[in-house]
Protein backbone atom coordinates (compact mmCIF):
# COMPACT_ATOMS: atom_id res chain seq x y z
CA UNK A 1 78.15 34.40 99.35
CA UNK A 2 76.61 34.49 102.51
CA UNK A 3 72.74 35.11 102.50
CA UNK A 4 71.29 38.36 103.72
CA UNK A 5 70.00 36.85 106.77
CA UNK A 6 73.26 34.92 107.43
CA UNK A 7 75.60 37.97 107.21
CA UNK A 8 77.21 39.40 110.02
CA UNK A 9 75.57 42.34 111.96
CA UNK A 10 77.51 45.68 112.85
CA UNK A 11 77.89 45.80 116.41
CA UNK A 12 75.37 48.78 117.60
CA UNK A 13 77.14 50.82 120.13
CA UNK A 14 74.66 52.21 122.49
CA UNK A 15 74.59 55.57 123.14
CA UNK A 16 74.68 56.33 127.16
CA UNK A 17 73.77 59.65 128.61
CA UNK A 18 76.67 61.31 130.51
CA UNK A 19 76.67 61.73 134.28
CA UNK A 20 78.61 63.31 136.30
CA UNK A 21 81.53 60.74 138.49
CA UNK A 22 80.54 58.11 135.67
CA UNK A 23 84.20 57.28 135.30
CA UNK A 24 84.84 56.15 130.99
CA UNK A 25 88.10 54.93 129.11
CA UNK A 26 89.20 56.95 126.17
CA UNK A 27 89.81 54.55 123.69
CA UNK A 28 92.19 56.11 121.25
CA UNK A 29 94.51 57.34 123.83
CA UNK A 30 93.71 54.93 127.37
CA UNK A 31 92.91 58.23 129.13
CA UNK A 32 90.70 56.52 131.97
CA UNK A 33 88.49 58.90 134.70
CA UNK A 34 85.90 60.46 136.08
CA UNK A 35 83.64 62.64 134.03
CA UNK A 36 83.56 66.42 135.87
CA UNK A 37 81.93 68.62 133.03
CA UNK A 38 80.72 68.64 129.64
CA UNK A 39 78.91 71.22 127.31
CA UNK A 40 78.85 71.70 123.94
CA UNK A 41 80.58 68.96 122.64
CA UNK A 42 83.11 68.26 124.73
CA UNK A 43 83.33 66.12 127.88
CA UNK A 44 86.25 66.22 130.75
CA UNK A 45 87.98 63.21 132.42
CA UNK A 46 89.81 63.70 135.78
CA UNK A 47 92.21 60.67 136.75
CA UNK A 48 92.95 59.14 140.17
CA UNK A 49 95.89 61.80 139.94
CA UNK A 50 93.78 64.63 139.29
CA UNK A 51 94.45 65.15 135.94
CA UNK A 52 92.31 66.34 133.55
CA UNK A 53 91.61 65.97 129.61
CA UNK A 54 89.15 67.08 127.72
CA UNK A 55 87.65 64.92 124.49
CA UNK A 56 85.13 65.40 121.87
CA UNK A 57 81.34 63.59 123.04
CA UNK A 58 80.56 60.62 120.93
CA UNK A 59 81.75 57.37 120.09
CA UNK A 60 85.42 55.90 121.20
CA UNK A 61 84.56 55.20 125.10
CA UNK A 62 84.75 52.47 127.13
CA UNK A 63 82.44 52.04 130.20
CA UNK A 64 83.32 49.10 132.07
CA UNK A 65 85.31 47.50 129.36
CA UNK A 66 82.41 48.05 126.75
CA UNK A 67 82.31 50.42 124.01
CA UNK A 68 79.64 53.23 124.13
CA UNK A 69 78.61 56.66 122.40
CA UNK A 70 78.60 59.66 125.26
CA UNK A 71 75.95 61.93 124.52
CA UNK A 72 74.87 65.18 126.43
CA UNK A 73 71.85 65.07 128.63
CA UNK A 74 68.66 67.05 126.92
CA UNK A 75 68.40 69.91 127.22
CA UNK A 76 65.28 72.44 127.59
CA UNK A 77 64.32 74.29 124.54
CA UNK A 78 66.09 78.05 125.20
CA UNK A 79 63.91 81.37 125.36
CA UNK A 80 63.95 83.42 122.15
CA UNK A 81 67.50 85.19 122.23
CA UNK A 82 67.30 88.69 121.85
CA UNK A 83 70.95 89.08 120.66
CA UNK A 84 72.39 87.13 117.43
CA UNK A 85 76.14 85.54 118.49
CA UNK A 86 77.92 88.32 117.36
CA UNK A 87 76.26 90.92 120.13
CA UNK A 88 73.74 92.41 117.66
CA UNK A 89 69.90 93.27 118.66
CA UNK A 90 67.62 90.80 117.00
CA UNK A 91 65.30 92.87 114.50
CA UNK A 92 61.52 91.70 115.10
CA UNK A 93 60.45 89.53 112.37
CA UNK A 94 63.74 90.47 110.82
CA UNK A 95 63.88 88.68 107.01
CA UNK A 96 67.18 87.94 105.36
CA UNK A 97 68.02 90.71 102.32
CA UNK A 98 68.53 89.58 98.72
CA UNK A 99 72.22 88.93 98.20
CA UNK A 100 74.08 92.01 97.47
CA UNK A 101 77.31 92.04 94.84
CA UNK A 102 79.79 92.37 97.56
CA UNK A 103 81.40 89.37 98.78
CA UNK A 104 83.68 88.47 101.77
CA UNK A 105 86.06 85.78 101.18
CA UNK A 106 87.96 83.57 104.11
CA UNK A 107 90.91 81.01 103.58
CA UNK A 108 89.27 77.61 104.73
CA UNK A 109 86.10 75.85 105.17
CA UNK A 110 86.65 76.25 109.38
CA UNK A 111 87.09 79.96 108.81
CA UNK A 112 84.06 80.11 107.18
CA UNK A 113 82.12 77.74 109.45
CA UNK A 114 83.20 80.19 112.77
CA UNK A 115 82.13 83.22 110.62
CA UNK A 116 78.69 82.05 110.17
CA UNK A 117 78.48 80.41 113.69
CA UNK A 118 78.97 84.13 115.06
CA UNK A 119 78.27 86.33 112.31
CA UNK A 120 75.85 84.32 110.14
CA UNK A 121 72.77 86.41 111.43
CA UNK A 122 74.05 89.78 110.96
CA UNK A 123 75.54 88.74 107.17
CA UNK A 124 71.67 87.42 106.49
CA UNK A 125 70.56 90.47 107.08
CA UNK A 126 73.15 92.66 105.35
CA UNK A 127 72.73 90.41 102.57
CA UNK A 128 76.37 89.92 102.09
CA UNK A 129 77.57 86.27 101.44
CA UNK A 130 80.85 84.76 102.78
CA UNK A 131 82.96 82.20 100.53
CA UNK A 132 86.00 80.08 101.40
CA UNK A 133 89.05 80.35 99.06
CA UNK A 134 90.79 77.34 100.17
CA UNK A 135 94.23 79.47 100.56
CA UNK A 136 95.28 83.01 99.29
CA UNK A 137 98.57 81.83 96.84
CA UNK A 138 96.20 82.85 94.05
CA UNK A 139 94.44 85.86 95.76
CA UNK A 140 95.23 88.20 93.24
CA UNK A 141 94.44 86.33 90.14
CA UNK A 142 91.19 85.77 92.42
CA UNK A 143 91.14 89.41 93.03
CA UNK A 144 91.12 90.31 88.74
CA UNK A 145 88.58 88.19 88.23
CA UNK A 146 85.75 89.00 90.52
CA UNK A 147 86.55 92.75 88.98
CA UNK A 148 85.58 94.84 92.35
CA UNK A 149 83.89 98.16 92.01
CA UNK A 150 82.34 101.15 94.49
CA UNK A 151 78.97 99.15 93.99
CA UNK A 152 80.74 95.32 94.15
CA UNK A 153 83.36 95.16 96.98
CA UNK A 154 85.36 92.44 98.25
CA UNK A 155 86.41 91.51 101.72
CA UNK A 156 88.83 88.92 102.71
CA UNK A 157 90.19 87.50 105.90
CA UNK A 158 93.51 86.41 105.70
CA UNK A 159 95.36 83.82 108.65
CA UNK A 160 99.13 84.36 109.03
CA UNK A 161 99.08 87.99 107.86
CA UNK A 162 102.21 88.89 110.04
CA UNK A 163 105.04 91.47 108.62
CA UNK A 164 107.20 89.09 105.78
CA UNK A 165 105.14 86.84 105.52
CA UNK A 166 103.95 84.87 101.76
CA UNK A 167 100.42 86.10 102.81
CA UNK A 168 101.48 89.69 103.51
CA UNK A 169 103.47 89.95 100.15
CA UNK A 170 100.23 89.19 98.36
CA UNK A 171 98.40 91.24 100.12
CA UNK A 172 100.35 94.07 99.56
CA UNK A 173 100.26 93.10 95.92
CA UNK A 174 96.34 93.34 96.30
CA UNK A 175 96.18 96.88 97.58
CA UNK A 176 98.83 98.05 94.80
CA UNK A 177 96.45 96.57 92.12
CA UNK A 178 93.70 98.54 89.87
CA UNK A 179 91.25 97.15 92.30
CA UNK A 180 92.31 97.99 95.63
CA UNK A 181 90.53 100.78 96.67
CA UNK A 182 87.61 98.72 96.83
CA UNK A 183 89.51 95.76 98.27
CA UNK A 184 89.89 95.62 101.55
CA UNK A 185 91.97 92.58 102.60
CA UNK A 186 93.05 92.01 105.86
CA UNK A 187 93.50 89.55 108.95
CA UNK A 188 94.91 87.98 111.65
CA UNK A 189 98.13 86.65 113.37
CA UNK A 190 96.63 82.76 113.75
CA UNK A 191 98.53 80.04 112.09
CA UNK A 192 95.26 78.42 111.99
CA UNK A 193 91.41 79.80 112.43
CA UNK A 194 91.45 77.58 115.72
CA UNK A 195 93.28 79.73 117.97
CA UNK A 196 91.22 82.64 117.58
CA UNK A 197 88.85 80.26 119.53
CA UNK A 198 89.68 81.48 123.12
CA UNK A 199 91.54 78.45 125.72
CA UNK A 200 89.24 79.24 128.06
CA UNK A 201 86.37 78.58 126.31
CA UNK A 202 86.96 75.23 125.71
CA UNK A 203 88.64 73.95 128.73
CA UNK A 204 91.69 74.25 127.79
CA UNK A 205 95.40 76.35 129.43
CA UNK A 206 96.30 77.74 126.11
CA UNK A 207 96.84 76.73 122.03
CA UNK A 208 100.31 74.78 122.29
CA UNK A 209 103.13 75.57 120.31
CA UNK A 210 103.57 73.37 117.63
CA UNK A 211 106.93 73.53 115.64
CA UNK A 212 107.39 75.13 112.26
CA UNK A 213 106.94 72.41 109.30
CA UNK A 214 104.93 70.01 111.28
CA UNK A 215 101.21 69.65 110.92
CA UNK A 216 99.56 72.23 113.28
CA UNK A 217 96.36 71.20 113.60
CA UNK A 218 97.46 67.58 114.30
CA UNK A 219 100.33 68.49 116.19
CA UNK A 220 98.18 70.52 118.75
CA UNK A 221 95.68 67.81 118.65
CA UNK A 222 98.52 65.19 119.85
CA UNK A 223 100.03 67.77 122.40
CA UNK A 224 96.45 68.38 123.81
CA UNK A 225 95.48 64.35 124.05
CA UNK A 226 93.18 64.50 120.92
CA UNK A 227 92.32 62.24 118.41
CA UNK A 228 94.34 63.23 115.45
CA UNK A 229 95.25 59.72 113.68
CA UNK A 230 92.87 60.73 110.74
CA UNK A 231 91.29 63.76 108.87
CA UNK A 232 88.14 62.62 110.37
CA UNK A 233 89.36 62.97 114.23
CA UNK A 234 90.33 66.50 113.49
CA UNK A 235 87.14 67.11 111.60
CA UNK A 236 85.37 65.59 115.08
CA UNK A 237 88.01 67.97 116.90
CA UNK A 238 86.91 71.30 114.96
CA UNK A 239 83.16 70.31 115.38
CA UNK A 240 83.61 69.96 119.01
CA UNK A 241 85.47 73.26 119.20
CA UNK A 242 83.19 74.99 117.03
CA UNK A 243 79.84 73.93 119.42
CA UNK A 244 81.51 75.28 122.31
CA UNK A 245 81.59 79.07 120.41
CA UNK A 246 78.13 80.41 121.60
CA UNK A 247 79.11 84.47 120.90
CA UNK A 248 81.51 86.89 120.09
CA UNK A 249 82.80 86.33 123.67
CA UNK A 250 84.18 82.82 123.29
CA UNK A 251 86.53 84.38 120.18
CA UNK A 252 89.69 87.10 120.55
CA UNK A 253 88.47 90.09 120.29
CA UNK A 254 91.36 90.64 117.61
CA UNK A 255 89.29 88.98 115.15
CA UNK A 256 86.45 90.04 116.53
CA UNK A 257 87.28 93.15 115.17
CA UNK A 258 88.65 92.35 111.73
CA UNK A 259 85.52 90.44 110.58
CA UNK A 260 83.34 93.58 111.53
CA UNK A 261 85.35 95.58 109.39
CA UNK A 262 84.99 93.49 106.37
CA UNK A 263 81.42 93.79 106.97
CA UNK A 264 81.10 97.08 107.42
CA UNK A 265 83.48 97.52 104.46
CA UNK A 266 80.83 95.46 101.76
CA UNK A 267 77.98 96.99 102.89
CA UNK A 268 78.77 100.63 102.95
CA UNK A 269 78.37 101.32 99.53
């Protein structure tokens, strides 16, 4: 057994500042060019044939030959905003409400994590909390046991809620139940919570089409030039895509919509 002091160190990779024209080597995919623009988590590369990819900032770059961690330049500390993300006027000295009975209840942790990027604010104040489910297949067993009522509603966001659909039959089944006049279920057309994330907002032409039965989130992450090998490159991949949603803007208004429902639904009592 080798002694403490003998033992091999863990190479450090140093993290290097990105600058514009500093031209870096993707490692996973030997994407190699010139960096044009970064924010928020992501960084483009444009190639000697103008091409252009966009990556998550951090580690996996080479820059001349050596490995290194791209981080964004500092930035100045922002002016109070006077709006929260989702376009609402910040209340002066505005204190978060004691949690209410109602509830609003999303399929997935990223669901979730994009509600409270954009909403999070305006739900503090309400007082109304959001919760992931992890998938609907049990919604209404879900549904009987939280027991709604005109003082203790329920919300839920549904992805995939298109006509024929598993989700819609369950849905439907919902809304039939003792419960569902203070239920109010509904959602959007989305395979996945990512592509209510607008292209343009993070550099990208569109969500590519990724066929039935095969992974979407990996698939789009392969036909986009992202890392995708394991569930932590498409955790890195959602974190970058989350940082680069600042407001309401940066989602479809579609959604948009739907999620200001459901609040408006829990806390009108």
């Amino acid at each position: 057994m080798l002694a403490p002091e003998n033992r091999p160190q863990k190479p450090v990779v140093p993290k290097v500042t990105v600058e514009r024209d500093m031209v870096v080597e993707e490692g996973l995919t030997g994407f190699c060019g010139a960096v044009v623009a970064w924010e928020n988590g992501i960084v483009v590369l444009e190639d000697r044939k103008l091409k252009r990819r966009s990556f998550p900032m951090g580690k996996g770059f080479l820059l001349e030959g050596k490995p290194v961690e791209l981080v964004s330049p500092a930035r100045q500390a922002p002016a109070r905003p006077t709006h929260t993300a989702s376009g609402s006027r910040v209340a002066q000295a505005a204190a978060a409400r004691v949690a209410v009975p109602s509830r609003i209840y999303v399929e997935g942790r990223h669901d979730a994590e994009l509600v409270e990027k954009v909403w999070g604010d305006d739900l503090r104040h309400v007082g109304v909390a959001v919760e992931y489910l992890g998938g609907v297949d049990d919604l209404p067993a879900i549904v009987e046991q939280f027991r709604p009522s005109r003082d203790r509603r329920l919300g839920v966001l549904v992805d995939h809620l298109v006509p024929g659909s598993k989700e819609t039959r369950l849905v439907d089944q919902v809304r039939a139940g003792a419960f569902g006049a203070y239920v109010l279920v509904t959602g959007h057309s989305y395979i996945d919570i990512w592509q209510a994330v607008k292209p343009s907002a993070i550099g990208i032409p569109g969500w590519p089409d990724v066929p039935k039965g095969e992974d979407w989130k990996k698939g789009t992450c392969a036909r986009l030039g992202w890392p995708h090998a394991e569930q932590a490159d498409i955790a890195a991949v959602w974190r970058a895509i989350l940082a680069k949603v600042t407001t309401w803007k940066d989602l479809d208004r579609r959604l948009v919509t739907e999620v200001e429902r459901l609040i408006d639904f829990t806390q009108d009592l």
